[in-house]
N, C-alpha and C. Protein backbone atom coordinates (compact mmCIF):
# COMPACT_ATOMS: atom_id res chain seq x y z
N UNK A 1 62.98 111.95 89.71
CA UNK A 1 64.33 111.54 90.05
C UNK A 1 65.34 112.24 89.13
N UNK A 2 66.64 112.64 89.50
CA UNK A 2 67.57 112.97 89.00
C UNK A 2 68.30 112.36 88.40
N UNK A 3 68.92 112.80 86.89
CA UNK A 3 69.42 111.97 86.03
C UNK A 3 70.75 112.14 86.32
N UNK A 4 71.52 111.51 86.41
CA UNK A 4 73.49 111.95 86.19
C UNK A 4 73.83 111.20 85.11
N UNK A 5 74.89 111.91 84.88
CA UNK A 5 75.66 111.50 83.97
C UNK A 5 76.89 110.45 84.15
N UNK A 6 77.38 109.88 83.32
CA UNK A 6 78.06 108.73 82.76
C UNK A 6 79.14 109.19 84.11
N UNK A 7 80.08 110.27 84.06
CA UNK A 7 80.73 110.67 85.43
C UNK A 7 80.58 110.77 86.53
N UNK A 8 79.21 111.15 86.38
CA UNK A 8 78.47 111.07 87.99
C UNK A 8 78.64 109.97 88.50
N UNK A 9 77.65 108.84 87.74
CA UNK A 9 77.85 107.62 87.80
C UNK A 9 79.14 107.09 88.53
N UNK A 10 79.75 107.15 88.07
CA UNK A 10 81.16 106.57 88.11
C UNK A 10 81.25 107.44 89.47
N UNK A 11 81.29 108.50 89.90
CA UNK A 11 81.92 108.99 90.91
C UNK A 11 81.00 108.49 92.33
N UNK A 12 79.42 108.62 92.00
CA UNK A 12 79.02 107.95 93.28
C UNK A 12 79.44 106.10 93.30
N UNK A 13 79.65 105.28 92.41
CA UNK A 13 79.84 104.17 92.12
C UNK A 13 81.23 104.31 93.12
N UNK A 14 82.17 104.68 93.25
CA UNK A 14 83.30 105.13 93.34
C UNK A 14 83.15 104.95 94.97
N UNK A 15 82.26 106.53 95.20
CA UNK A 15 82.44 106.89 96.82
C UNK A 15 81.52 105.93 97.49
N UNK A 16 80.53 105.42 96.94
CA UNK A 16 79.48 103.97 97.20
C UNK A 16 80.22 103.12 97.97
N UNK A 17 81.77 102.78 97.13
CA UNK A 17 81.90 100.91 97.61
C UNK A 17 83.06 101.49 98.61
N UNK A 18 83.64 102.93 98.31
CA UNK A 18 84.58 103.57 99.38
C UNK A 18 83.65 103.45 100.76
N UNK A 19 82.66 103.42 100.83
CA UNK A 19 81.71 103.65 102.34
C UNK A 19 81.17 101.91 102.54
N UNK A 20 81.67 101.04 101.73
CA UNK A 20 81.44 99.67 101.72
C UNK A 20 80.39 99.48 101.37
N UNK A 21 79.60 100.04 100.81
CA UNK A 21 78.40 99.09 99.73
C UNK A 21 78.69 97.91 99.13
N UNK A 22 77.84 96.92 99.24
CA UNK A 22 78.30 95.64 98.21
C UNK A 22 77.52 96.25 96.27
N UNK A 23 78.15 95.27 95.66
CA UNK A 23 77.99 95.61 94.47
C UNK A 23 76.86 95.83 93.98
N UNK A 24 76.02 94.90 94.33
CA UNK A 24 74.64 94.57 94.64
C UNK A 24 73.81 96.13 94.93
N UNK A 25 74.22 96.62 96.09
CA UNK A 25 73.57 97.55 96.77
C UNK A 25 74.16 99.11 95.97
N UNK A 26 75.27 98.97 95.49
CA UNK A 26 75.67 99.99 94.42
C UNK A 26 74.58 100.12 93.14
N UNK A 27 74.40 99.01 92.69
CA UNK A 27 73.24 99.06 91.43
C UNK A 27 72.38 99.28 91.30
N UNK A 28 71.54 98.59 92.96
CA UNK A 28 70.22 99.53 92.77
C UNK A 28 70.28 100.33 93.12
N UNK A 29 70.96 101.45 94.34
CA UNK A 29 71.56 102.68 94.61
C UNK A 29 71.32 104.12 93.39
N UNK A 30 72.06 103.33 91.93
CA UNK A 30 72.95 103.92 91.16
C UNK A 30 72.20 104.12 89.71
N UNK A 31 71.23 102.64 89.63
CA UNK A 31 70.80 101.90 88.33
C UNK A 31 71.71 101.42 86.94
N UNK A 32 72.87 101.43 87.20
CA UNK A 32 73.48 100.66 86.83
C UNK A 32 73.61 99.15 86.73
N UNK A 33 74.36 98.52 85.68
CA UNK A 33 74.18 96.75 85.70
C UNK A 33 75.39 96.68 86.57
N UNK A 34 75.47 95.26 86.92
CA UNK A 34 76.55 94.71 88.17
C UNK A 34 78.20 94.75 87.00
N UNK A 35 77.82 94.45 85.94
CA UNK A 35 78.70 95.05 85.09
C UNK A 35 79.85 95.87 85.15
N UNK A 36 79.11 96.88 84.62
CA UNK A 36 79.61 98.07 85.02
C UNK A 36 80.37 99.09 86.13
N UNK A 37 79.70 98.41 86.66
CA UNK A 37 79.92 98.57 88.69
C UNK A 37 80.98 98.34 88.53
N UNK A 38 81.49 96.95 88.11
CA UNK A 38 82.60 96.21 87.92
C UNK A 38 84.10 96.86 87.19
N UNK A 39 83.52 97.25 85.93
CA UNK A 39 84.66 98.03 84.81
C UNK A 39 85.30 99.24 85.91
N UNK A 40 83.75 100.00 86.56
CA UNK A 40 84.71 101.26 87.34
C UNK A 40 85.46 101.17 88.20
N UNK A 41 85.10 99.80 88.66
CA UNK A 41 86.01 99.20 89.68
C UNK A 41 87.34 99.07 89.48
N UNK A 42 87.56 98.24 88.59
CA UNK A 42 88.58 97.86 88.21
C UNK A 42 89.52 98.78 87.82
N UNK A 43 88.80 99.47 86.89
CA UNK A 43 89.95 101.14 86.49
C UNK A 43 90.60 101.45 87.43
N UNK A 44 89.81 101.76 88.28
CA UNK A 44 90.47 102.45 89.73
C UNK A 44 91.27 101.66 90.26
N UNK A 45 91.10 100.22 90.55
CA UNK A 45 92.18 99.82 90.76
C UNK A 45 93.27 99.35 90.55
N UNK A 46 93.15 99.80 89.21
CA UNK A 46 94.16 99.15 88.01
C UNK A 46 93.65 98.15 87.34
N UNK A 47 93.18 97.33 87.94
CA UNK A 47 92.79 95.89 87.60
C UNK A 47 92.56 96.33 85.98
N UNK A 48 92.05 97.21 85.54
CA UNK A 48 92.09 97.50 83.63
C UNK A 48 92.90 97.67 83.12
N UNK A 49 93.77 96.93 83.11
CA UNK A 49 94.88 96.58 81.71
C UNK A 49 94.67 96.24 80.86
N UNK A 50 93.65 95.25 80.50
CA UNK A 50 93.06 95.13 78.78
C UNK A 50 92.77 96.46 78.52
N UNK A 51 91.85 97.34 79.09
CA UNK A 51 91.21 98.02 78.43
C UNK A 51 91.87 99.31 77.85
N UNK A 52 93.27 99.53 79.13
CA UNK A 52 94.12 100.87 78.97
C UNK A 52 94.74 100.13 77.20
N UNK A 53 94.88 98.88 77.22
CA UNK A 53 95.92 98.95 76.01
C UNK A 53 95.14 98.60 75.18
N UNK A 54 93.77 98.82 74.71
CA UNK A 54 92.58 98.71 74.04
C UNK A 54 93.00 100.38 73.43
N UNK A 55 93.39 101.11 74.48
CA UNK A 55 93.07 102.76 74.51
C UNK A 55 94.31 103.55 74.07
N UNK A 56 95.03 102.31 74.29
CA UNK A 56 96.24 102.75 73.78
C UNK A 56 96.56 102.22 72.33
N UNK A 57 96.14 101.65 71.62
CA UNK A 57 96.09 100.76 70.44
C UNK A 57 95.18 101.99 69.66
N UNK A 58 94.13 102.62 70.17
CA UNK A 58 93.17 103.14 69.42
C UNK A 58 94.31 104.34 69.13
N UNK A 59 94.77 105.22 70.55
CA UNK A 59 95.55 106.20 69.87
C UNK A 59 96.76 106.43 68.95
N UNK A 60 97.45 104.73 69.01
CA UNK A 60 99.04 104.91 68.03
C UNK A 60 97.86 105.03 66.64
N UNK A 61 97.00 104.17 66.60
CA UNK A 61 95.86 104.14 65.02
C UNK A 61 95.54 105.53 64.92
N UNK A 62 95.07 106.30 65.51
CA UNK A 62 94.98 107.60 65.20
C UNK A 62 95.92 108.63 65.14
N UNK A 63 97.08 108.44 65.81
CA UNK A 63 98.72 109.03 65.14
C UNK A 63 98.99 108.88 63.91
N UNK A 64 98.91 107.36 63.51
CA UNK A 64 99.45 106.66 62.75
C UNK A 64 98.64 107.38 61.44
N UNK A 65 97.33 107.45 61.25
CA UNK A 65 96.67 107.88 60.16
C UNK A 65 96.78 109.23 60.20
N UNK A 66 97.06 109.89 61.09
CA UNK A 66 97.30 111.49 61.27
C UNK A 66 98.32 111.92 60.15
N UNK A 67 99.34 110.72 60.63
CA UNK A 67 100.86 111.16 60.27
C UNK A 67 100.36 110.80 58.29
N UNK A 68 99.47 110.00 57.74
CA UNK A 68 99.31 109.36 56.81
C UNK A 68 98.51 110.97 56.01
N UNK A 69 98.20 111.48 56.22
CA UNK A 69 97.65 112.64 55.78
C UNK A 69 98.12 113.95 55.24
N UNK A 70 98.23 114.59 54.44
CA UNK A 70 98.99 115.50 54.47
C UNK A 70 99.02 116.50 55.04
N UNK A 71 100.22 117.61 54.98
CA UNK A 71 100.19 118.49 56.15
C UNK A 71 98.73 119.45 55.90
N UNK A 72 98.15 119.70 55.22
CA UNK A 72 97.17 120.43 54.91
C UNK A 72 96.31 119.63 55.59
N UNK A 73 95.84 118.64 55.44
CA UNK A 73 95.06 118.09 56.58
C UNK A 73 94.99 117.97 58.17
N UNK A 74 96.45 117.41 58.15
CA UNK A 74 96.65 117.40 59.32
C UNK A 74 96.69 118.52 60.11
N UNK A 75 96.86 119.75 59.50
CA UNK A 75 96.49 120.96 60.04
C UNK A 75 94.97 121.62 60.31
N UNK A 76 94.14 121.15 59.68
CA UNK A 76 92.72 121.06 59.85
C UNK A 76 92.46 120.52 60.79
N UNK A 77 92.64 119.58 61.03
CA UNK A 77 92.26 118.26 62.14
C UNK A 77 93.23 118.73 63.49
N UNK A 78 93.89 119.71 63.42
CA UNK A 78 94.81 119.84 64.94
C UNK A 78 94.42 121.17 65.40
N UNK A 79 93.47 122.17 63.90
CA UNK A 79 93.04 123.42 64.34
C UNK A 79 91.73 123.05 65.04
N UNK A 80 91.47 122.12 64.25
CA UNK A 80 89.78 121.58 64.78
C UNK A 80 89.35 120.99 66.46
N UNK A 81 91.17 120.41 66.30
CA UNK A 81 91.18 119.98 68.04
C UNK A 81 91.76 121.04 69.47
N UNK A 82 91.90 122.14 68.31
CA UNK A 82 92.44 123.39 69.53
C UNK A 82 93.59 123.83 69.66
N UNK A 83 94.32 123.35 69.02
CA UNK A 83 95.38 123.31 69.01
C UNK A 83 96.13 125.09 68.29
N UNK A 84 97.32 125.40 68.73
CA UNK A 84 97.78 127.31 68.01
C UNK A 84 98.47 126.96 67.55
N UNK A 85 98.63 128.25 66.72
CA UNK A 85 99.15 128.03 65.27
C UNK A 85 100.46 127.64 65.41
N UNK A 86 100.99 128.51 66.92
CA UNK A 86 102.35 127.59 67.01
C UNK A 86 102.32 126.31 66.90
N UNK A 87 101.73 125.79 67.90
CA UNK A 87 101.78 123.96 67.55
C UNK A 87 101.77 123.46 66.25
N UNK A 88 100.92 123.77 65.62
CA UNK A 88 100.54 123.40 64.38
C UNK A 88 101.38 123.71 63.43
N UNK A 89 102.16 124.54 63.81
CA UNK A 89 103.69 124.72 63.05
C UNK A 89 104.86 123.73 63.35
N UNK A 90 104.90 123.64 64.78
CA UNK A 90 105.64 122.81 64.91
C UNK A 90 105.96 121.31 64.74
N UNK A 91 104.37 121.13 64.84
CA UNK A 91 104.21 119.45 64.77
C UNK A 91 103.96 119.36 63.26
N UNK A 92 103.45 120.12 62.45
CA UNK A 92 104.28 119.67 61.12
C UNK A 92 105.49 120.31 60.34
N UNK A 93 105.93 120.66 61.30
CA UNK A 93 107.35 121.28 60.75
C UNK A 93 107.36 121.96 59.39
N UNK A 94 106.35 123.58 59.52
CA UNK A 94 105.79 124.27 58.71
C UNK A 94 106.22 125.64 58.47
N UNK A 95 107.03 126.61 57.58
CA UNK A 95 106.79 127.82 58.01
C UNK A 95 105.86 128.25 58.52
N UNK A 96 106.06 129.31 59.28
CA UNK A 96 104.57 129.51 59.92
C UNK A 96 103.74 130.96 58.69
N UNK A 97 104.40 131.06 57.96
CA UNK A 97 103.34 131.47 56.59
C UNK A 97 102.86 130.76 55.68
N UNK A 98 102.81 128.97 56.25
CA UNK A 98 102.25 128.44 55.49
C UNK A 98 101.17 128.40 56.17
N UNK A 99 101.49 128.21 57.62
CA UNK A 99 100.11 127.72 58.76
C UNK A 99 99.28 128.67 58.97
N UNK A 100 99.45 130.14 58.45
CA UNK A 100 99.06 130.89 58.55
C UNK A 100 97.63 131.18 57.30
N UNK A 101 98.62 130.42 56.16
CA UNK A 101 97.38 130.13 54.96
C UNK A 101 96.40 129.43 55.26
N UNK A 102 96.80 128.37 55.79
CA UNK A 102 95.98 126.96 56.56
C UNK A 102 95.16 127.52 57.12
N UNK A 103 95.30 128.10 58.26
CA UNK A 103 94.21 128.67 59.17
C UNK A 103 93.47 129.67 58.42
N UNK A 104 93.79 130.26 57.26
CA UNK A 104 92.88 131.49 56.39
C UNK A 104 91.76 130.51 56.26
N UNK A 105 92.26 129.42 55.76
CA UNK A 105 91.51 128.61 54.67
C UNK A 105 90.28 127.44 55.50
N UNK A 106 91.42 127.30 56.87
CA UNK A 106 90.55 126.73 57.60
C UNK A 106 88.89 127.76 58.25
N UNK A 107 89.73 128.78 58.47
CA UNK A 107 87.93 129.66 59.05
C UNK A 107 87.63 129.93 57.97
């Protein structure tokens, strides 16, 4: 049997109850718990509002400690996420011959 992934999941879960599967018949379908079935459900239909502001709580906490860091860090952590050197100039409001050291130092 074929394994999918966490997306897969979710996407036949998705086109499953779109063709009217009951929840039931999604799980063993899918092997997923009735659970779960449930959470993807709900996303989609909005019905997840706890969870968006669960997700949204996590990211002001990870701004928030971003901003708590210094720019030398925070420039590590924004090269690390992909981010060019423009950005990384801009969002810490850097000459860009400093960001330019940064990134020496970072590779």
């Amino acid at each position: 049997m074929l394994l999918l992934s966490r997306d897969e999941k979710e996407k036949l879960v998705i086109q499953l109850s779109t063709e009217g599967k009951t929840t039931r018949e999604i799980a063993k379908d899918v092997h997923i718990s009735l659970k779960d079935i449930g959470k993807i459900l709900r996303k989609i239909t909005g019905d997840d509002k706890g969870n968006n502001e669960c997700i949204k709580d996590e990211e002001q906490k990870k701004q928030k400690r971003m901003k708590s860091l210094s720019y030398y860090a925070q420039a590590f952590q924004m090269f690390k996420d992909g981010k060019s050197l423009v950005d990384v100039a801009i969002e810490i409001d850097q000459e860009s011959i400093t960001v330019l050291n940064y990134y020496k130092d970072y590779l």
